[in-house]
Protein backbone atom coordinates (compact mmCIF):
# COMPACT_ATOMS: atom_id res chain seq x y z
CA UNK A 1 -32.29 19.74 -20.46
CA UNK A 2 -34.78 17.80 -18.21
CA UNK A 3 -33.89 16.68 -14.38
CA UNK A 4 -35.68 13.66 -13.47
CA UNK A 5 -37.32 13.90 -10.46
CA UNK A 6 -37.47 11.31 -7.70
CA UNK A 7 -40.63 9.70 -6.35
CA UNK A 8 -40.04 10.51 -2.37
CA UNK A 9 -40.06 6.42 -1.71
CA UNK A 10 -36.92 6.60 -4.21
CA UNK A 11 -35.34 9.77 -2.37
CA UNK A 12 -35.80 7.88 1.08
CA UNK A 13 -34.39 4.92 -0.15
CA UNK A 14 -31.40 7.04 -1.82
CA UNK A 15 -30.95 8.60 1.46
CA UNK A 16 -30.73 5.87 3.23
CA UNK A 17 -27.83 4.04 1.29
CA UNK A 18 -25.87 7.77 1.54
CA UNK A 19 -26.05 8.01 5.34
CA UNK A 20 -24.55 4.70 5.85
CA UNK A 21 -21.22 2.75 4.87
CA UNK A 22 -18.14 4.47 3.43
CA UNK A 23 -20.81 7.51 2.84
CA UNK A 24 -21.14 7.90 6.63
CA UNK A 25 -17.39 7.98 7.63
CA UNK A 26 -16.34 11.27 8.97
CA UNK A 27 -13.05 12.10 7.47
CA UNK A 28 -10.18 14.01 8.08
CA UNK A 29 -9.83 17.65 5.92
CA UNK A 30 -7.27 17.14 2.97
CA UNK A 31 -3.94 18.43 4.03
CA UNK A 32 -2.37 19.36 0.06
CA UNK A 33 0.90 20.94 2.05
CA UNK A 34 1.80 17.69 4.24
CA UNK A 35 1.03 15.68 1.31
CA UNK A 36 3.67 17.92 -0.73
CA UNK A 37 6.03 17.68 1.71
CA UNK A 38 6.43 13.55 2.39
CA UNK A 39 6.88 13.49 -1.52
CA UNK A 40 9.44 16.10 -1.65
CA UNK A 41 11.07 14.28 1.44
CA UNK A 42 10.51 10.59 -0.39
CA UNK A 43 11.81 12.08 -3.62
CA UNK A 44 15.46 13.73 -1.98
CA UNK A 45 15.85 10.38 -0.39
CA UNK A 46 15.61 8.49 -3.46
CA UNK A 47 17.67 11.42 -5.13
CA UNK A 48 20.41 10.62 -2.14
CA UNK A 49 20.51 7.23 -2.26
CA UNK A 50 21.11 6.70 -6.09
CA UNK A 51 24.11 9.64 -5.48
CA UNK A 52 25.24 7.48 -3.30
CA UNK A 53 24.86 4.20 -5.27
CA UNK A 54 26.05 5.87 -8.33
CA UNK A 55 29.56 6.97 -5.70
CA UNK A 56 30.09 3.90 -5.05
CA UNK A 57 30.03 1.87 -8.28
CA UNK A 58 32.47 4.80 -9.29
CA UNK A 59 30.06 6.93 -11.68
CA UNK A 60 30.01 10.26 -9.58
């Protein structure tokens, strides 16, 4: 399969768009374990408060 190769005007223009804008932004390293944890927290609070809902309509 064939790369295409850049002229170097086309690479400095290409890195100039990627060094600036949303491209620039330093960001903050993905955390997967807090992430996991404010869903399991969201989802037993939803869990809790249809228990409780379904308690008082007289279900549970």
């Amino acid at each position: 399969m064939h790369k295409p190769q850049l002229t170097p005007e086309d690479q400095a223009r290409v890195d100039a768009v990627t060094r600036r804008g949303v491209n620039s932004v330093e960001r903050k390293p993905f955390r997967l374990w807090t992430l996991l944890g404010v869903i399991l927290l969201v989802l037993t609070m939803l869990s809790g408060l249809s228990y409780l809902i379904a308690s008082i309509q007289g279900v549970v």
